[in-house]
PDB file of N, CA and C in Angstrom:
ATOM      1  N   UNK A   1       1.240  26.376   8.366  1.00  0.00           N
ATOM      2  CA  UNK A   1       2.208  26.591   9.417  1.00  0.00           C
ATOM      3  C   UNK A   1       3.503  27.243   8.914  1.00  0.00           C
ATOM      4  N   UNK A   2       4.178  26.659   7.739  1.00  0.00           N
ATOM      5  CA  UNK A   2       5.071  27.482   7.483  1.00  0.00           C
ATOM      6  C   UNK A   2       5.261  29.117   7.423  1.00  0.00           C
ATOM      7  N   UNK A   3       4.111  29.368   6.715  1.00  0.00           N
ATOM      8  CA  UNK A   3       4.156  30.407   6.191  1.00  0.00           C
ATOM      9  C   UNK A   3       4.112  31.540   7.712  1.00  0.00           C
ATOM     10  N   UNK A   4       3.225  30.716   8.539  1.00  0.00           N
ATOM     11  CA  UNK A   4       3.514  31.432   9.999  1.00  0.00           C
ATOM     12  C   UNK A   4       4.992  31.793  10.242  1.00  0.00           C
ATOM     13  N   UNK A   5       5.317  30.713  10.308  1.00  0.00           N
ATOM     14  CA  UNK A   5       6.868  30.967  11.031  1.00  0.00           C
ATOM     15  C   UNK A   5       7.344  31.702   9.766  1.00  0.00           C
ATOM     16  N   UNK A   6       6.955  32.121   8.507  1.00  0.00           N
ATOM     17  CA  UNK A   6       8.130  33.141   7.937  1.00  0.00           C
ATOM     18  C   UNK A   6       7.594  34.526   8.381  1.00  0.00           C
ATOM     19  N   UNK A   7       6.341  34.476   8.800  1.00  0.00           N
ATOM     20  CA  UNK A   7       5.679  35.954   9.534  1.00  0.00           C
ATOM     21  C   UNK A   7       6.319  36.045  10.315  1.00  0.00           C
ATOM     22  N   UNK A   8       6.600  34.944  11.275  1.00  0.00           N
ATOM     23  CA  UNK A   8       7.249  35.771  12.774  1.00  0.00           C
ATOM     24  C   UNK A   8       8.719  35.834  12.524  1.00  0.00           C
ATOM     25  N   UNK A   9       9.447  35.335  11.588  1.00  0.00           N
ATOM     26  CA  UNK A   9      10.769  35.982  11.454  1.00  0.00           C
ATOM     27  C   UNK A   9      10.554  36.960  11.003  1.00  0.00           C
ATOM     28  N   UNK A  10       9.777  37.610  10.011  1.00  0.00           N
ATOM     29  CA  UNK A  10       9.741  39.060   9.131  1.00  0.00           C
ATOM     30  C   UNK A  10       9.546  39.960  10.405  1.00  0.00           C
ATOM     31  N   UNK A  11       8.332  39.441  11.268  1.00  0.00           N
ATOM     32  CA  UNK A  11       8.085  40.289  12.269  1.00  0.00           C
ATOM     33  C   UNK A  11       8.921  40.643  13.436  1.00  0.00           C
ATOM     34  N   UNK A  12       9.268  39.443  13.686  1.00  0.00           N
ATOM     35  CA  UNK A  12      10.271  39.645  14.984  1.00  0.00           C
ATOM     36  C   UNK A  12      11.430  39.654  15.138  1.00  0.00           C
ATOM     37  N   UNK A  13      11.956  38.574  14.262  1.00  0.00           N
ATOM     38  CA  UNK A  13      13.533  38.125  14.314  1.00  0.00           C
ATOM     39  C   UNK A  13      14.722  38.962  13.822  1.00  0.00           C
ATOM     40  N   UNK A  14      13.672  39.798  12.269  1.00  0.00           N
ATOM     41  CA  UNK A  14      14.296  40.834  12.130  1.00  0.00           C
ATOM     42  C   UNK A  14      13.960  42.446  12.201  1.00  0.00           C
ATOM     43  N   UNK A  15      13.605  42.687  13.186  1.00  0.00           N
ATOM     44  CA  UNK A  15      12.779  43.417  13.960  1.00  0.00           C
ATOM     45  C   UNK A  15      14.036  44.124  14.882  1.00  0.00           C
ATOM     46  N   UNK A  16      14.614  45.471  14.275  1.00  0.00           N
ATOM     47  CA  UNK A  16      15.962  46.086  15.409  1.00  0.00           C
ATOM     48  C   UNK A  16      15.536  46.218  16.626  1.00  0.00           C
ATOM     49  N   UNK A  17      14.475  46.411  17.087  1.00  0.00           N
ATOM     50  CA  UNK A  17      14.264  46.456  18.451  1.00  0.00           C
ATOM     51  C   UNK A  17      14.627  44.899  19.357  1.00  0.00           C
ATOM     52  N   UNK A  18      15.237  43.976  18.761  1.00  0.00           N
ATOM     53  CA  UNK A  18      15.306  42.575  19.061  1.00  0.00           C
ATOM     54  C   UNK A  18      16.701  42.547  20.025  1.00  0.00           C
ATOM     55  N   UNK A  19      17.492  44.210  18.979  1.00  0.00           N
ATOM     56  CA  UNK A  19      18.391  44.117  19.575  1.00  0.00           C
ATOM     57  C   UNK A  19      18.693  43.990  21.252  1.00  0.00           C
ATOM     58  N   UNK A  20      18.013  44.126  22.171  1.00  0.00           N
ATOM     59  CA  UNK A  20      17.369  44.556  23.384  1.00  0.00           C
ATOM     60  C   UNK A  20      17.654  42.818  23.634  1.00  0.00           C
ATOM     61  N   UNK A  21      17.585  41.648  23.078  1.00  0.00           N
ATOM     62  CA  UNK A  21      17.472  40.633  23.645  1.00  0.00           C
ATOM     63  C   UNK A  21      18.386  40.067  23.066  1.00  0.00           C
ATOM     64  N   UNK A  22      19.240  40.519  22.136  1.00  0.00           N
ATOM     65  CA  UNK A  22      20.323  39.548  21.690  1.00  0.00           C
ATOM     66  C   UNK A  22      21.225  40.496  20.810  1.00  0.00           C
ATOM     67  N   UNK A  23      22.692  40.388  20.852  1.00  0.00           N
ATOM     68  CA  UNK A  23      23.631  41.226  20.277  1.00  0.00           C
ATOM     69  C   UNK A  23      23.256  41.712  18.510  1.00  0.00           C
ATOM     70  N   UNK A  24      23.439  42.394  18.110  1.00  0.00           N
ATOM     71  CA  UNK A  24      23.206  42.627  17.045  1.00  0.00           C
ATOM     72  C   UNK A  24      23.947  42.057  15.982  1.00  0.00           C
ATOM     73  N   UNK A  25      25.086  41.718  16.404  1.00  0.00           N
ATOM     74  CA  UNK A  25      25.918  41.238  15.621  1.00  0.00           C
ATOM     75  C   UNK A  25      26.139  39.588  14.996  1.00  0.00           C
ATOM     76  N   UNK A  26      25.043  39.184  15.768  1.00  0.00           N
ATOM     77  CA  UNK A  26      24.920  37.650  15.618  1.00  0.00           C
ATOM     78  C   UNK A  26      23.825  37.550  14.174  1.00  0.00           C
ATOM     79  N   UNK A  27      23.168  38.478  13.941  1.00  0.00           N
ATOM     80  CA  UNK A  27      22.409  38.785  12.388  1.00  0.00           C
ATOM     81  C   UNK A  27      23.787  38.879  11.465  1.00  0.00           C
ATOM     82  N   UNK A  28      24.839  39.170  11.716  1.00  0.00           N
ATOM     83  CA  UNK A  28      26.214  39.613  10.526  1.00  0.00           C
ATOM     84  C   UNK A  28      27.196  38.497  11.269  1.00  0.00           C
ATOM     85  N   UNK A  29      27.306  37.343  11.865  1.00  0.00           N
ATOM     86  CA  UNK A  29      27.594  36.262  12.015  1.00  0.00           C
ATOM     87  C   UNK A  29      27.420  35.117  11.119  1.00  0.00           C
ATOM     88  N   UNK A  30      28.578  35.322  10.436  1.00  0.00           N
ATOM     89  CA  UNK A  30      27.852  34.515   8.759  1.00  0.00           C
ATOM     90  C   UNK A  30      29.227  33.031   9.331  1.00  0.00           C
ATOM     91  N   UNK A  31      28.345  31.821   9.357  1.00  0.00           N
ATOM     92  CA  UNK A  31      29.288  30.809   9.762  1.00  0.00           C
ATOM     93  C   UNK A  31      28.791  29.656   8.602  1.00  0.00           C
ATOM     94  N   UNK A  32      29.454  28.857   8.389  1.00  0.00           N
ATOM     95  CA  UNK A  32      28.606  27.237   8.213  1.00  0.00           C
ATOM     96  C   UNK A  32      29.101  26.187   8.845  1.00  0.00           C
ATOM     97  N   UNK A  33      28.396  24.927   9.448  1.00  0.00           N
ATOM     98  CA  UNK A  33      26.680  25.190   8.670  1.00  0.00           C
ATOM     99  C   UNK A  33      26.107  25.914   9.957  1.00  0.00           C
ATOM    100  N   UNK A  34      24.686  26.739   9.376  1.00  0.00           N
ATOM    101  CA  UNK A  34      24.020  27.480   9.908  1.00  0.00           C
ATOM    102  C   UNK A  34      23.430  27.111  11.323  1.00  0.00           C
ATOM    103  N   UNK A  35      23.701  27.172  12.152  1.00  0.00           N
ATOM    104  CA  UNK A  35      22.983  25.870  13.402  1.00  0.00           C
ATOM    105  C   UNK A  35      22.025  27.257  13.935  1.00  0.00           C
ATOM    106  N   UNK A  36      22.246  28.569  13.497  1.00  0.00           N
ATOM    107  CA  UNK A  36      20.805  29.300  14.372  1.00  0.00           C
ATOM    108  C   UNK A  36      20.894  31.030  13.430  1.00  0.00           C
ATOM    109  N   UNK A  37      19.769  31.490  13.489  1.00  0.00           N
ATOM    110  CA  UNK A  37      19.632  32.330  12.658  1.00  0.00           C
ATOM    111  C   UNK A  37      20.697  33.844  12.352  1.00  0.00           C
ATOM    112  N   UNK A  38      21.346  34.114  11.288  1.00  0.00           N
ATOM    113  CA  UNK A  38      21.685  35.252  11.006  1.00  0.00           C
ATOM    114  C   UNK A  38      21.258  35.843   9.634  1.00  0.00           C
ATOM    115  N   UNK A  39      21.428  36.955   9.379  1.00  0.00           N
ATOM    116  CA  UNK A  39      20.781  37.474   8.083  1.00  0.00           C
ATOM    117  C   UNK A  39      20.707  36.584   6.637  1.00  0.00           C
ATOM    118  N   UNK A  40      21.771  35.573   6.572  1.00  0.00           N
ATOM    119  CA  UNK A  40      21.487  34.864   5.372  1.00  0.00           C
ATOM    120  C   UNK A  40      20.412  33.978   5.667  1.00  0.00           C
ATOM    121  N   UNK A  41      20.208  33.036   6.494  1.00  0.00           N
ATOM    122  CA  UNK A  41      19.295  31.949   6.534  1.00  0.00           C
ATOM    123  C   UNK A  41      18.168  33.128   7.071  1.00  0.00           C
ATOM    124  N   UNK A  42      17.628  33.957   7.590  1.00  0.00           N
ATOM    125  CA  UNK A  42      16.546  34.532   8.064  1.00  0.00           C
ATOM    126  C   UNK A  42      15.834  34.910   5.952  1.00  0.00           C
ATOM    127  N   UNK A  43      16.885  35.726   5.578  1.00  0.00           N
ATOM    128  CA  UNK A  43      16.664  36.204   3.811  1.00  0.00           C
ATOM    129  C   UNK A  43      16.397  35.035   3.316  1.00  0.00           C
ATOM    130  N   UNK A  44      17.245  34.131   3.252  1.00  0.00           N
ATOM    131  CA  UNK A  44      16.566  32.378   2.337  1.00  0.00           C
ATOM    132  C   UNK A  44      15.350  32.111   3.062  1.00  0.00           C
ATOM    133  N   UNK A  45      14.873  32.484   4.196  1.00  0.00           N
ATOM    134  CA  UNK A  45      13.716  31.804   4.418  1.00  0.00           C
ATOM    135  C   UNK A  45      12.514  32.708   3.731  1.00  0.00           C
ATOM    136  N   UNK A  46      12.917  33.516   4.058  1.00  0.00           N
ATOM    137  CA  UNK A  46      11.703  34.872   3.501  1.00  0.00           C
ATOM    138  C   UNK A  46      11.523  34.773   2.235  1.00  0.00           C
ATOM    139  N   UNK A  47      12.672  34.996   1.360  1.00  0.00           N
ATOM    140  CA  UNK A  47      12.623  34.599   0.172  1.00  0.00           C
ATOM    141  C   UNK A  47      11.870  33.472  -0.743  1.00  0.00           C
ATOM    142  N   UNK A  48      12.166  32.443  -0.136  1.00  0.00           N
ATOM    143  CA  UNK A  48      11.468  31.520  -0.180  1.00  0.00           C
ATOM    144  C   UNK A  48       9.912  31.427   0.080  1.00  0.00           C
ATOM    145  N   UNK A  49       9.607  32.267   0.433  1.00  0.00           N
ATOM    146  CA  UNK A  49       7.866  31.911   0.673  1.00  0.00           C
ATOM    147  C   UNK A  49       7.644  33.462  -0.087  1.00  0.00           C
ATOM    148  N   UNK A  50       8.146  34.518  -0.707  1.00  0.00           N
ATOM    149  CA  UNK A  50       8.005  35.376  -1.902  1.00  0.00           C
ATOM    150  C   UNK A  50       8.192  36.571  -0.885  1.00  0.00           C
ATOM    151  N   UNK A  51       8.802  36.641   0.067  1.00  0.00           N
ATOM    152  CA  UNK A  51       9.020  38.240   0.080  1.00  0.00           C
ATOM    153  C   UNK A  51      10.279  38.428  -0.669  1.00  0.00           C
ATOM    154  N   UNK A  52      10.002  40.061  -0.825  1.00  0.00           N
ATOM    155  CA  UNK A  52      11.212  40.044  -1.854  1.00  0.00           C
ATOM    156  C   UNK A  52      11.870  41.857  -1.046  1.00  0.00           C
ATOM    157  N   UNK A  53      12.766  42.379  -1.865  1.00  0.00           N
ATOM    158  CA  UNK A  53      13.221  43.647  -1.538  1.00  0.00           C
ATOM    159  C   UNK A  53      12.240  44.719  -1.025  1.00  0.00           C
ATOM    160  N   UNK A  54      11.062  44.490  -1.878  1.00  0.00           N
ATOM    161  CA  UNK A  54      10.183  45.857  -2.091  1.00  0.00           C
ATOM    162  C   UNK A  54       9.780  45.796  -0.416  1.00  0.00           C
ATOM    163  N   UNK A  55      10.140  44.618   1.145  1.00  0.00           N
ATOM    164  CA  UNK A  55       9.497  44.497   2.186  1.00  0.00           C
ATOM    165  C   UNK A  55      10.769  45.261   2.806  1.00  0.00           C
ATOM    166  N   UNK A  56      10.506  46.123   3.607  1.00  0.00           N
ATOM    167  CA  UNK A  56      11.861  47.069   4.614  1.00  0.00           C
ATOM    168  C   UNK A  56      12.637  46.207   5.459  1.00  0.00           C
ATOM    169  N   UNK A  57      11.889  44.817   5.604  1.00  0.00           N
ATOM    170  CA  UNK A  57      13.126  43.935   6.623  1.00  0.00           C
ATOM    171  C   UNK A  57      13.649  43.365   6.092  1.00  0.00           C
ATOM    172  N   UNK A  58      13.223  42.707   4.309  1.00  0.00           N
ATOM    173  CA  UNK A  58      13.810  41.895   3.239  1.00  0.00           C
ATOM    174  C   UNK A  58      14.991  43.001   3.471  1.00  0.00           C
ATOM    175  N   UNK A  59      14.639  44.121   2.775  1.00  0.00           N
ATOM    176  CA  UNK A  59      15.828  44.930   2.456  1.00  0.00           C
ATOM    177  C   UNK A  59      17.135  44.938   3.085  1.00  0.00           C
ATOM    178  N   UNK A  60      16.813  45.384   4.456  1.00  0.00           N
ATOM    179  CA  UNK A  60      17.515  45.062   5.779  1.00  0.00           C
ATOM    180  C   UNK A  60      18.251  43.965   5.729  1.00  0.00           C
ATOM    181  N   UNK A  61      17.918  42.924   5.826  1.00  0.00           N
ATOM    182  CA  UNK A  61      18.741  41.579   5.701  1.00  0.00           C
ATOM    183  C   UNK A  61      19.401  41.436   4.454  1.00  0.00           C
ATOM    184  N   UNK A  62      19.177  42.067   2.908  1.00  0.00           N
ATOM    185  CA  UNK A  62      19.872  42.350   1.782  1.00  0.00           C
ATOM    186  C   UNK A  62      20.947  43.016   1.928  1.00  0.00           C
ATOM    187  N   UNK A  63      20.957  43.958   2.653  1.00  0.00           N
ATOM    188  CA  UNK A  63      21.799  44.760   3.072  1.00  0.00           C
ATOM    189  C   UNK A  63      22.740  44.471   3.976  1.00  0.00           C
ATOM    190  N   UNK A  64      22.418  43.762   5.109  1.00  0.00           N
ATOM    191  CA  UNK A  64      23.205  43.047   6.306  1.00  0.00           C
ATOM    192  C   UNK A  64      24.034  42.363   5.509  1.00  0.00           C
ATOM    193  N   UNK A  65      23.557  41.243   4.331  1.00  0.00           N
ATOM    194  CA  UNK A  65      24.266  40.469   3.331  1.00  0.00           C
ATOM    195  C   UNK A  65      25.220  40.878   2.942  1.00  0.00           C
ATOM    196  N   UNK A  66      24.639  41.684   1.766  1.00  0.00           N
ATOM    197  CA  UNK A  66      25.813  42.014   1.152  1.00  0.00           C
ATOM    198  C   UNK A  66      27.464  43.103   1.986  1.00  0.00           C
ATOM    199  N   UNK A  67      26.956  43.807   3.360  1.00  0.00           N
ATOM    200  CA  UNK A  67      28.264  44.470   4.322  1.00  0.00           C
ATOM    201  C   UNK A  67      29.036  43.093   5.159  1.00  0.00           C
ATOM    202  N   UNK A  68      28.245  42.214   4.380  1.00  0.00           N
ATOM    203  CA  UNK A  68      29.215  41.335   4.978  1.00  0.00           C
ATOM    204  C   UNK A  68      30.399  40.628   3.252  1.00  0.00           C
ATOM    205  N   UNK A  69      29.855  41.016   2.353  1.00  0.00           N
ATOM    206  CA  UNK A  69      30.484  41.076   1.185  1.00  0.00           C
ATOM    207  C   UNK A  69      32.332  41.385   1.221  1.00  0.00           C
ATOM    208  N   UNK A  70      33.388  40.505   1.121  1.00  0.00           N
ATOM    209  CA  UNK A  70      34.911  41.339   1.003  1.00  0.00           C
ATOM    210  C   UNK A  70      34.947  41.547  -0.335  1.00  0.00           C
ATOM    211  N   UNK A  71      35.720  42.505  -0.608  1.00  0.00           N
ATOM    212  CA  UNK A  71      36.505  43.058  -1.855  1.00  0.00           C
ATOM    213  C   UNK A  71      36.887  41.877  -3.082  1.00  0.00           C
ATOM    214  N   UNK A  72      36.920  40.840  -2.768  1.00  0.00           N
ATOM    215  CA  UNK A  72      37.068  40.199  -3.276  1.00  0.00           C
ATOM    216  C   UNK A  72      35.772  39.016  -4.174  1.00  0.00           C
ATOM    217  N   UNK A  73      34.888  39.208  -3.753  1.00  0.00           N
ATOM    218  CA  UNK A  73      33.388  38.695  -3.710  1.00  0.00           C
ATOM    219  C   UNK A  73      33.027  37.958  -3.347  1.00  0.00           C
ATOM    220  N   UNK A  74      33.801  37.104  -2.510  1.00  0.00           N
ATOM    221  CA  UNK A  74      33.215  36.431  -1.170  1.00  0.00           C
ATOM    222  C   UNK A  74      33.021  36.853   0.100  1.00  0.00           C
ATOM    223  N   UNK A  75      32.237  36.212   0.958  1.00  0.00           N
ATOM    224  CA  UNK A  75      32.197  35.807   2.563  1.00  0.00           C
ATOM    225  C   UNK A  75      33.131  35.357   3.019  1.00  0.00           C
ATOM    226  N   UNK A  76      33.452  35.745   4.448  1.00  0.00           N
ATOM    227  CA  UNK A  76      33.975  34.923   5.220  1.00  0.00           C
ATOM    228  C   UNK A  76      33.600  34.309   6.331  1.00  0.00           C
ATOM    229  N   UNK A  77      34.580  33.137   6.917  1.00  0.00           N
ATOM    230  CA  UNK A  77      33.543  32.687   7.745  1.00  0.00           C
ATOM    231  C   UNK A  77      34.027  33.306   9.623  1.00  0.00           C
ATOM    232  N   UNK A  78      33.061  33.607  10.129  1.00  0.00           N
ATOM    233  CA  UNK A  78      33.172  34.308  10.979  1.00  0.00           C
ATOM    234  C   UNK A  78      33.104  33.858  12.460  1.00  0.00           C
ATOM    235  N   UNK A  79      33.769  32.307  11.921  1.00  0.00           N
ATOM    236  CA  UNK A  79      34.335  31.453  13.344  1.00  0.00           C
ATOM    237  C   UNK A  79      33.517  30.345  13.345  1.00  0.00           C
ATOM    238  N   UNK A  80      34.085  29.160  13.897  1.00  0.00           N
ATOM    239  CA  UNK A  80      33.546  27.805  13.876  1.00  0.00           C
ATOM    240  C   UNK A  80      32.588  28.111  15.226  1.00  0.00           C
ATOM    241  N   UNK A  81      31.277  27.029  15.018  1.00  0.00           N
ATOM    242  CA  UNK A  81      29.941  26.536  15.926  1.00  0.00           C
ATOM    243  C   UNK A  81      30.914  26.252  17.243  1.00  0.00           C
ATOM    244  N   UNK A  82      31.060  26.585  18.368  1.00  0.00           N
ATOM    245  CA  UNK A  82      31.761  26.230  19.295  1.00  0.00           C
ATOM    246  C   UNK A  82      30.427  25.629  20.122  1.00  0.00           C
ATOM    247  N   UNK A  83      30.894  25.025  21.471  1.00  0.00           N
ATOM    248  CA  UNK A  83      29.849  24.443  22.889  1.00  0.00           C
ATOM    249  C   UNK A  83      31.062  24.224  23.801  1.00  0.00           C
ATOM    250  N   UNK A  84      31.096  25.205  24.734  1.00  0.00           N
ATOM    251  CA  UNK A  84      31.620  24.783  26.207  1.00  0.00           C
ATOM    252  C   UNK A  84      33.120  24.506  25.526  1.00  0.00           C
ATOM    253  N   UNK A  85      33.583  25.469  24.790  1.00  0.00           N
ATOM    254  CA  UNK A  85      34.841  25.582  24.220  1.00  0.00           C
ATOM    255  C   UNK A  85      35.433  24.423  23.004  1.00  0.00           C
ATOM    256  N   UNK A  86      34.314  23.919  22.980  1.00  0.00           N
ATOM    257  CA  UNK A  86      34.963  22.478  21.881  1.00  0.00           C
ATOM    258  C   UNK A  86      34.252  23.219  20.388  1.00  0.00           C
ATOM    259  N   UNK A  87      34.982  23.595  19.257  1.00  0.00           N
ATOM    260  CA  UNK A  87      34.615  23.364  17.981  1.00  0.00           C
ATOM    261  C   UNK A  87      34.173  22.639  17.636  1.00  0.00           C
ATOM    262  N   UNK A  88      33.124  22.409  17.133  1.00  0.00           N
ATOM    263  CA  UNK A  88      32.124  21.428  16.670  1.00  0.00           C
ATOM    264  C   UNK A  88      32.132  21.007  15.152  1.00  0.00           C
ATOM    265  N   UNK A  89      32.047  21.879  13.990  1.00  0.00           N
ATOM    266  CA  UNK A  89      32.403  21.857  13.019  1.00  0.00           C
ATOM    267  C   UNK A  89      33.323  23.113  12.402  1.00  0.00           C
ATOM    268  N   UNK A  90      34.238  22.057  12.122  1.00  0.00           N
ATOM    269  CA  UNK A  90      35.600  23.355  11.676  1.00  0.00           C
ATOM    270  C   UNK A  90      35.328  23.056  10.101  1.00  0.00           C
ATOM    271  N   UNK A  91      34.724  23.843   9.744  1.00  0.00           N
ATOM    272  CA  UNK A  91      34.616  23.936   8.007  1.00  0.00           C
ATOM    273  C   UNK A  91      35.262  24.998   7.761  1.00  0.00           C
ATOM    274  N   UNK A  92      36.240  26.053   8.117  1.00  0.00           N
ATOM    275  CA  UNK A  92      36.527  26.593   7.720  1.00  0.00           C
ATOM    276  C   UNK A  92      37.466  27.663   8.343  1.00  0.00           C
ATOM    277  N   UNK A  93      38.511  28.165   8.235  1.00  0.00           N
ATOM    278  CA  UNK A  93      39.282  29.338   8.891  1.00  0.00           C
ATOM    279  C   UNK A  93      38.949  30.789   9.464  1.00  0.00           C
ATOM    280  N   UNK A  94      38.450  31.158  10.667  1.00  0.00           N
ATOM    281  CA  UNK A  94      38.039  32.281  10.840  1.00  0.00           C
ATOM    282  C   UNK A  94      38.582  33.792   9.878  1.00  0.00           C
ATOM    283  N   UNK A  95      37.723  34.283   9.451  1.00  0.00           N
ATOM    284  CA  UNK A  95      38.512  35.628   8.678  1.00  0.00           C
ATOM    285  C   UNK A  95      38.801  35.424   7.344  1.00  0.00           C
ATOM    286  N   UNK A  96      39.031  34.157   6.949  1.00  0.00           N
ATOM    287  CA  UNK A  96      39.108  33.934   5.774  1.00  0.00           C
ATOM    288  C   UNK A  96      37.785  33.599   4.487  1.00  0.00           C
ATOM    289  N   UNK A  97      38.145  33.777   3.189  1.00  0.00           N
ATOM    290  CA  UNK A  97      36.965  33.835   2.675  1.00  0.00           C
ATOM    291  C   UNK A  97      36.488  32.203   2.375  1.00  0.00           C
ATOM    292  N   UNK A  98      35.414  31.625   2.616  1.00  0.00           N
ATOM    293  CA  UNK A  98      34.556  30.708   2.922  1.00  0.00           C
ATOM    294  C   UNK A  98      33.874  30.243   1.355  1.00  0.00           C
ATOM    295  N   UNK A  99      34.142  29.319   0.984  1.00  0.00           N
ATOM    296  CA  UNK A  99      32.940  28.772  -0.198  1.00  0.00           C
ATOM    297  C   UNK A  99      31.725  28.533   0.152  1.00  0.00           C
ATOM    298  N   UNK A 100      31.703  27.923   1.453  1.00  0.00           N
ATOM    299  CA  UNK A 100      30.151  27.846   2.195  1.00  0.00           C
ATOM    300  C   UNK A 100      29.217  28.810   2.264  1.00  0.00           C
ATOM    301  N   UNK A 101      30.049  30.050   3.011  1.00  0.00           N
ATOM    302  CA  UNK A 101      29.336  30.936   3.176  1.00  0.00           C
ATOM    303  C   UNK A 101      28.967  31.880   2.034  1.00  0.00           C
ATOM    304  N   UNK A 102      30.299  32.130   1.241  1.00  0.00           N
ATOM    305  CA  UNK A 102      29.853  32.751  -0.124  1.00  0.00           C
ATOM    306  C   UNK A 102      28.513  31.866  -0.662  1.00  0.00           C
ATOM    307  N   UNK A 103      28.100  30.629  -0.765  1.00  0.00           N
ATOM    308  CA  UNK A 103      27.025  29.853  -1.188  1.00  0.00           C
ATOM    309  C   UNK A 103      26.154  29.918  -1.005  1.00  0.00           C
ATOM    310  N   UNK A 104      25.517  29.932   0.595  1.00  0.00           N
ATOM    311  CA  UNK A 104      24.829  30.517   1.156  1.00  0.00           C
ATOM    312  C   UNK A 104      24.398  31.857   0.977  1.00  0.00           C
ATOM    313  N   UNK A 105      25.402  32.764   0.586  1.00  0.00           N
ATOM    314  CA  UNK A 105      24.699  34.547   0.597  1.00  0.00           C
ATOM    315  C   UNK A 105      24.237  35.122  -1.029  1.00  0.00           C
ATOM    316  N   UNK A 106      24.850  34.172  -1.743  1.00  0.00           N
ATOM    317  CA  UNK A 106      24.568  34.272  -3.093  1.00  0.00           C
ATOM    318  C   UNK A 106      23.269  33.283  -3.456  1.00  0.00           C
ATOM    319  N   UNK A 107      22.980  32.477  -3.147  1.00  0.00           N
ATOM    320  CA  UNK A 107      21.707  31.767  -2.774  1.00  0.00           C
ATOM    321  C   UNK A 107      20.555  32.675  -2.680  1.00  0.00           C
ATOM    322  N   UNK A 108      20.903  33.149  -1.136  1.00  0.00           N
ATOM    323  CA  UNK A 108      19.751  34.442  -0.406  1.00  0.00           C
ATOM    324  C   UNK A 108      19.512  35.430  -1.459  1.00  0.00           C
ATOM    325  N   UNK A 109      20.808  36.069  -2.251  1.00  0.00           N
ATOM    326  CA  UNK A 109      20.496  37.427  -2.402  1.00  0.00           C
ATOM    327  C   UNK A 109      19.254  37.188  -4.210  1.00  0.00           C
ATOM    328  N   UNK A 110      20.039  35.709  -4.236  1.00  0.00           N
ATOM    329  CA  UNK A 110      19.231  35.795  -5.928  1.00  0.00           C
ATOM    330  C   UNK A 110      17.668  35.249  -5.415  1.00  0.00           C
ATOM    331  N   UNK A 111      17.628  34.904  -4.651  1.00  0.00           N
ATOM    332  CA  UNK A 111      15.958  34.057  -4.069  1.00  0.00           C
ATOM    333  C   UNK A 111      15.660  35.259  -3.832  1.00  0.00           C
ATOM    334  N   UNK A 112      15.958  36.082  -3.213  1.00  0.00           N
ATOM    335  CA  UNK A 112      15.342  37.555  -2.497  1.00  0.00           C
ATOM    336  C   UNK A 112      15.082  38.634  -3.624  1.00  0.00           C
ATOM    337  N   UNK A 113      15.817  38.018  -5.138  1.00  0.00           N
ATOM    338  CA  UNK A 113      15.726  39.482  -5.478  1.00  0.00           C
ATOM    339  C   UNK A 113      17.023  40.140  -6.240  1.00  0.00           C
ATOM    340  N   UNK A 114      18.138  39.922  -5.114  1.00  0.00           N
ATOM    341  CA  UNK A 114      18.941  40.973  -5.361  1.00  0.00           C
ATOM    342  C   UNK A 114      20.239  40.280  -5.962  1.00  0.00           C
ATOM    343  N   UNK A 115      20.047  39.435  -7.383  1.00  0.00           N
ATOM    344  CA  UNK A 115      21.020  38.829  -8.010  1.00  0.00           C
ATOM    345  C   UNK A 115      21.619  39.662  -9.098  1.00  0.00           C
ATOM    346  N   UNK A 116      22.687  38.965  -9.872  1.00  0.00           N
ATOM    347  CA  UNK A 116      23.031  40.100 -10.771  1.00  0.00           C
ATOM    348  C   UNK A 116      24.406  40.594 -10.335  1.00  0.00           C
ATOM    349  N   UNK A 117      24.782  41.906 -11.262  1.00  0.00           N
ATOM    350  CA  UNK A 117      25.737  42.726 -10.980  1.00  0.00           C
ATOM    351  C   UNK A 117      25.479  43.281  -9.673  1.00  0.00           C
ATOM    352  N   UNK A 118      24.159  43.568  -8.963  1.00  0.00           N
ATOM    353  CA  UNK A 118      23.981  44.523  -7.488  1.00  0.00           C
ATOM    354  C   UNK A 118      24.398  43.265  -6.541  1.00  0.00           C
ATOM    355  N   UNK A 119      24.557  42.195  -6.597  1.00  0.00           N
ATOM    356  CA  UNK A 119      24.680  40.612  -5.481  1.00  0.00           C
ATOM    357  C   UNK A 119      25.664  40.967  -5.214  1.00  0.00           C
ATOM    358  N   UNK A 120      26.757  41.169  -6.126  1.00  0.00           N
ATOM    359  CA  UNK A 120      28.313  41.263  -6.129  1.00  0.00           C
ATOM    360  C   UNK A 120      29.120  42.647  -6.010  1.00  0.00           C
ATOM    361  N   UNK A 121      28.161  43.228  -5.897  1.00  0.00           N
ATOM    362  CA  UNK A 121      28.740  44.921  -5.601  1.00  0.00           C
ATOM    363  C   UNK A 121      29.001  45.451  -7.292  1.00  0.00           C
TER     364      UNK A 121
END
């Protein structure tokens, strides 16, 4: 069963034509903790069951990763889990750079592959 559900994320979830059913920008929505899929947790999952770069949607989500990379070599976090206007978990300052999330994308990029001097620009 697992390995299903990492097919249908490879297949679908990160699949640009998806865009059609959900903003694109919620894949480069890098928050913690993760409560629903964007390019880091979609890459840790893939990763995890052995796809690696050499797959065009691995890549894709490597890539989504790291343009979410600041100058500085972290993530930031790109707004607290809200519901019906209440913040749910405030781990962190919108815009600012995130230990969570840096954790999370440096995680993905070395499981996937893409650790090293290329992780960090």
């Amino acid at each position: 069963m697992p390995a299903r559900a990492a097919a249908y994320v490879r297949d679908r979830l990160l699949d640009p034509r998806m865009d059609r059913y959900t903003s694109p920008t919620v894949w480069e929505r890098f928050t913690y903790p993760d409560h629903w899929y964007d390019a880091i947790s979609a890459l840790d999952l893939l990763s995890g069951f052995g796809y690696g770069p050499e797959d065009e949607q691995v890549a894709h989500a490597i890539d989504l990763v790291r343009n979410g990379q600041r100058p500085d070599g972290a993530w930031a976090d790109n707004g607290p889990l809200a519901f019906r206007g209440e913040t749910l978990y405030p781990f962190g300052t919108p815009g600012e750079a995130s230990k969570w999330v840096t954790f999370r994308a440096l995680r993905a990029l070395k499981r996937a592959g893409a650790s090293g001097s290329d992780a960090t620009r």
